[in-house]
Protein backbone atom coordinates (compact mmCIF):
# COMPACT_ATOMS: atom_id res chain seq x y z
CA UNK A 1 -11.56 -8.22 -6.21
CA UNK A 2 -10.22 -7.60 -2.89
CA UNK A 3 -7.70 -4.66 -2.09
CA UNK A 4 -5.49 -6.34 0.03
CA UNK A 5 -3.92 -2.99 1.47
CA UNK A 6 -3.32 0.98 0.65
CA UNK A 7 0.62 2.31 0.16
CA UNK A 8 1.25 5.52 1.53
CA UNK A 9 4.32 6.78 1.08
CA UNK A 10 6.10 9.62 2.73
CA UNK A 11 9.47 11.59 3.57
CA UNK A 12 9.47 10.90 7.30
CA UNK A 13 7.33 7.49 8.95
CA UNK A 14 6.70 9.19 12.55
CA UNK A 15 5.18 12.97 10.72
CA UNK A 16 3.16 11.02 8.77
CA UNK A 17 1.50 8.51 11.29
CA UNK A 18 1.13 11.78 13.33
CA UNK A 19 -0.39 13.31 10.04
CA UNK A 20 -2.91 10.00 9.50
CA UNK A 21 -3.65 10.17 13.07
CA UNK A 22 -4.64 13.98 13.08
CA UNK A 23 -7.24 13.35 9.81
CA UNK A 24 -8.47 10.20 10.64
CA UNK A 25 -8.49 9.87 14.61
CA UNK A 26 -6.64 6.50 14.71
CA UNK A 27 -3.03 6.02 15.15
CA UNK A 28 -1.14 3.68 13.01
CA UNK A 29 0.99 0.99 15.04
CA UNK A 30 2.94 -2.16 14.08
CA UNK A 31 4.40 -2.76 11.29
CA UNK A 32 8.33 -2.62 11.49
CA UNK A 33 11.72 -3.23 8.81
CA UNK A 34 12.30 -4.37 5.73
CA UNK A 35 15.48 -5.11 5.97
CA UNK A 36 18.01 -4.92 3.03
CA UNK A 37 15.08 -2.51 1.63
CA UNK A 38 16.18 0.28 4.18
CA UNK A 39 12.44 1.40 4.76
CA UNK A 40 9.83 0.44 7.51
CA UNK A 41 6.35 0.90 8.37
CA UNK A 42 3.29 1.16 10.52
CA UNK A 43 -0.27 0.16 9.61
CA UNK A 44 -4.01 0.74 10.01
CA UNK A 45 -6.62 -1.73 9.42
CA UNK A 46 -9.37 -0.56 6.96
CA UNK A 47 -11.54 -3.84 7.30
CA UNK A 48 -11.50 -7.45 8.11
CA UNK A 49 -8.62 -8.20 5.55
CA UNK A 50 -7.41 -4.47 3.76
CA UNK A 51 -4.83 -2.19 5.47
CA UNK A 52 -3.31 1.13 5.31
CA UNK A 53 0.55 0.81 5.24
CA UNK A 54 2.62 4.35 5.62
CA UNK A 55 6.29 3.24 4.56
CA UNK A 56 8.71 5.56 4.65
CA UNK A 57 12.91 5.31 4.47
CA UNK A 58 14.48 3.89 7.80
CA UNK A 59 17.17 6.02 9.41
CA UNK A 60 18.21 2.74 11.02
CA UNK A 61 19.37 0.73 8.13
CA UNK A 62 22.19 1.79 5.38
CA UNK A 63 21.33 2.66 1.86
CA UNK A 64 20.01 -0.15 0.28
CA UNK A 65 22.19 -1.24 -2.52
CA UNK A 66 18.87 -1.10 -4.98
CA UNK A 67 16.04 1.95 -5.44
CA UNK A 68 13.83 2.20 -2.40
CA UNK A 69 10.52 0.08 -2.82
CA UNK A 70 7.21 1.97 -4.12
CA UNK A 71 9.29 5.22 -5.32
CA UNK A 72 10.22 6.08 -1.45
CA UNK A 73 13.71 7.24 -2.79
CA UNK A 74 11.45 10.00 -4.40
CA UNK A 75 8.53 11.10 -2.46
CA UNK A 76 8.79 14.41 -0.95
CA UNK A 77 5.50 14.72 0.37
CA UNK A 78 3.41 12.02 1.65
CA UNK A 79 0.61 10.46 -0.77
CA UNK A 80 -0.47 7.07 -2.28
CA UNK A 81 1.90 5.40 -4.23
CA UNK A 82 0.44 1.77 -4.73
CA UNK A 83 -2.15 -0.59 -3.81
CA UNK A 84 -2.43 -4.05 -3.42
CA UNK A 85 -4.92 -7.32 -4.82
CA UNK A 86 -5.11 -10.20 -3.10
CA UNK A 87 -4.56 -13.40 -4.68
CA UNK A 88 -4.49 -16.89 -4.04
CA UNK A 89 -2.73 -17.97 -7.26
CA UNK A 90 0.32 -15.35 -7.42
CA UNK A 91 1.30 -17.52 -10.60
CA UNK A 92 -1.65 -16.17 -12.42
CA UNK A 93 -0.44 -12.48 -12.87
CA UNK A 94 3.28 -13.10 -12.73
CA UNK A 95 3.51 -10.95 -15.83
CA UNK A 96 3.43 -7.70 -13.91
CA UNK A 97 7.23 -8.40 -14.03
CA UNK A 98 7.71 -11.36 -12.39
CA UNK A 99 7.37 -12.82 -8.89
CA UNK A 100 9.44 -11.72 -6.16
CA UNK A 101 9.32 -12.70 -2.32
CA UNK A 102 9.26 -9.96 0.57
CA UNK A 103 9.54 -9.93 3.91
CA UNK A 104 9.54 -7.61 7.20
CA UNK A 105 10.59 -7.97 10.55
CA UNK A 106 7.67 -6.88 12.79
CA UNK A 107 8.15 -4.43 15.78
CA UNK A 108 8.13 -7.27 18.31
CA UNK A 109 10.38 -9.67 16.41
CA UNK A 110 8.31 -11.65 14.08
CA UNK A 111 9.50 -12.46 10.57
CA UNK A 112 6.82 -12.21 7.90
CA UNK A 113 6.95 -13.76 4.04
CA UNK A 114 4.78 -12.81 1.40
CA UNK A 115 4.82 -13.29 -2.47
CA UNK A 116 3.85 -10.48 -4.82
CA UNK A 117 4.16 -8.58 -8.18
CA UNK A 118 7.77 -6.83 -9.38
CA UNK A 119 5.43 -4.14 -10.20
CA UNK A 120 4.95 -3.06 -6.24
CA UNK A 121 8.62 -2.19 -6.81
CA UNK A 122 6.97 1.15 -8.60
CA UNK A 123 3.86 1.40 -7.45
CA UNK A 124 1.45 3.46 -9.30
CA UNK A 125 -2.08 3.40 -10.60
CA UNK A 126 -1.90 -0.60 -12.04
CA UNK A 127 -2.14 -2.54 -8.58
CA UNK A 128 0.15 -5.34 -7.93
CA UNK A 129 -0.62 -8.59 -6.44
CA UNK A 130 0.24 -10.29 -3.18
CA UNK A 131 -0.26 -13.68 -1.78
CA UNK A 132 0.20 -14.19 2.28
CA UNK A 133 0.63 -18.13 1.61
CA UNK A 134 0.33 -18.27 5.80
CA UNK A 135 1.06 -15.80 6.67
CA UNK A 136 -1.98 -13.86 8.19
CA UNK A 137 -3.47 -10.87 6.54
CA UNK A 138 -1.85 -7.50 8.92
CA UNK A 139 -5.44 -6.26 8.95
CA UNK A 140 -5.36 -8.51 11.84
CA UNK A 141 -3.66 -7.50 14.06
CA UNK A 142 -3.29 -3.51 12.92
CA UNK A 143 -5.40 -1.00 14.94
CA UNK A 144 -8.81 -0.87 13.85
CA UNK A 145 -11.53 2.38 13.53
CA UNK A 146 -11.13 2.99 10.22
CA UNK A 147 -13.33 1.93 6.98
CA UNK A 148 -12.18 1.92 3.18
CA UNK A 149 -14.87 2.94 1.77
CA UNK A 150 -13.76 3.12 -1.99
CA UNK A 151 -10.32 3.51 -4.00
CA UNK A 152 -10.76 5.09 -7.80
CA UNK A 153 -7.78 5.93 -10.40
CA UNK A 154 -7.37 9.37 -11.74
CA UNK A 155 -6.34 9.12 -14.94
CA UNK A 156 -5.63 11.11 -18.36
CA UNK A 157 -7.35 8.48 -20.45
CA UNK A 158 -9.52 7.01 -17.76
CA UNK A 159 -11.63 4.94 -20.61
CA UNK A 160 -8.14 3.13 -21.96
CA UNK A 161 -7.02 3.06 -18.67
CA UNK A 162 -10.39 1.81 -16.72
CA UNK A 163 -9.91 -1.45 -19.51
CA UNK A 164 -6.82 -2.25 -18.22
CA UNK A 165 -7.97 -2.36 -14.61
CA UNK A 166 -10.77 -4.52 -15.34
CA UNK A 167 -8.31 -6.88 -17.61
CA UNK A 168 -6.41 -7.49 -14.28
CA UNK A 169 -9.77 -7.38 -12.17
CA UNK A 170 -9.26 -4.07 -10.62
CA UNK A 171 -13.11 -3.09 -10.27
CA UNK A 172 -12.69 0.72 -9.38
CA UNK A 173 -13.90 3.92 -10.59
CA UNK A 174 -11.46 5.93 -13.27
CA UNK A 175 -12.36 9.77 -13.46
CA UNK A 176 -10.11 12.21 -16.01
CA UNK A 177 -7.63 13.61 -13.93
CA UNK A 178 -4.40 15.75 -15.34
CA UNK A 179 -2.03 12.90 -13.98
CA UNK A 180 -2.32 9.58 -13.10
CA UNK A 181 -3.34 9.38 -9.22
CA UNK A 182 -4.89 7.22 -6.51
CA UNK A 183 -7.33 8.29 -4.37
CA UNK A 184 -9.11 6.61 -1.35
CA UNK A 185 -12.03 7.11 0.58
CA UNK A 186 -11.95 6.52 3.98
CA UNK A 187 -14.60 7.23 7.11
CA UNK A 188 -13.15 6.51 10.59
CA UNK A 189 -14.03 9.03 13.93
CA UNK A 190 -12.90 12.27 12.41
CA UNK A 191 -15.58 11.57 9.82
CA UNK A 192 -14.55 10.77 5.98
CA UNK A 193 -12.24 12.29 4.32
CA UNK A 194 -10.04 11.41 0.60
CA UNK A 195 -6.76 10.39 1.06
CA UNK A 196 -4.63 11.14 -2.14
C-alpha cells in the first residue's frame, strides 16, 4: 500500500497554508485550479511519492454547476477529508463508483491528468484510488521538510471497519472513535504533531 497523498480541506486556501505553515514549519506551494470544479490548491511533499494537498473553494472561478469535490461545499473548519492509494491498475477498484478523470491547471501553466475513484468525490475514511498514468507524482516537485509518519481511521466499529480497509489494501491502524475520522502523523521542523 502506498498513500499516494493527504486531503485537507478547508474554508479559505491562503488561512490554511498559513495555518500548516505555523504547525509544521513548511509552507505549502504549487498546486493551482481545477477548473469547472471551482476549487484549487497548494501542496506539501510528505516523502518521495505522498503529498499533503490543502484544497479549498476558488474565489476565482463561478459556482461549479455540481457539489464541490471532497465535501469542500461543506467544511467550515479545516481538517482531513480524504486520502489517496496509488495504483497502477485503476481498473481493479473501479467499484468505488466508477472511474472518473481529473485534472488541474498548475500555478505556472501546466495541465495535469490523472485517473481515480468516484469515491474522492466524498472523501471520507474508505480511501480512493488514483493512477498518474504519466503524469509525475506532485511529491516531486512540492516543497519538501515534512515526513508522514502514519495515517489511522477513527472509527465507531473500528473491527468491521479495519476489514474493509484491508479488503481494499488500506494497511492502517483503526482505533474506536465517536465518529468516523482521519488522522495523520506528521514530523517536519516544528517537531510532530497529528493532523486531524
Amino acid at each position: 500500500m502506498l498513500i499516494d497523498h493527504l486531503v485537507y480541506a478547508a474554508p479559505d486556501l491562503d488561512t490554511a497554508v498559513a495555518g500548516i505553515e505555523a504547525r509544521f514549519g513548511v509552507r505549502a506551494a504549487g498546486g493551482g485550479q481545477h477548473l469547472g470544479q471551482g476549487t484549487h490548491n497548494r501542496l506539501l511533499a510528505l516523502g518521495p511519492r505522498t503529498y499533503l494537498e490543502i484544497v479549498a473553494p476558488d474565489p476565482r472561478q463561478p459556482e461549479p454547476a455540481s457539489p464541490r469535490p471532497y465535501g469542500v461545499d461543506g467544511v467550515r473548519e479545516p481538517g482531513l477529508v480524504g486520502w489517496a492509494l496509488q495504483t497502477d491498475d485503476i481498473e481493479r477498484v473501479a467499484d468505488l463508483g466508477g472511474v472518473i478523470d481529473g485534472q488541474r491547471l498548475t500555478v505556472d501553466g501546466q495541465l495535469l491528468r490523472w485517473r481515480l475513484t468516484a469515491n474522492a468525490l466524498t472523501a471520507g475514511v474508505v480511501p480512493f484510488f488514483i493512477s498518474w498514468g504519466d503524469t509525475p507524482s506532485p511529491a516531486l516537485s512540492a516543497p519538501a521538510g515534512l515526513t508522514l509518519e502514519s495515517v489511522r481511521v477513527e472509527h465507531p466499529d473500528p473491527r468491521g471497519f479495519a476489514g474493509r480497509l484491508r479488503e481494499l489494501g488500506a494497511d492502517v491502524d483503526v482505533r474506536t472513535g465517536p465518529a468516523p475520522a482521519l488522522v495523520a502523523t506528521i514530523s517536519g521542523p516544528n517537531g510532530r504533531h497529528d493532523l486531524r
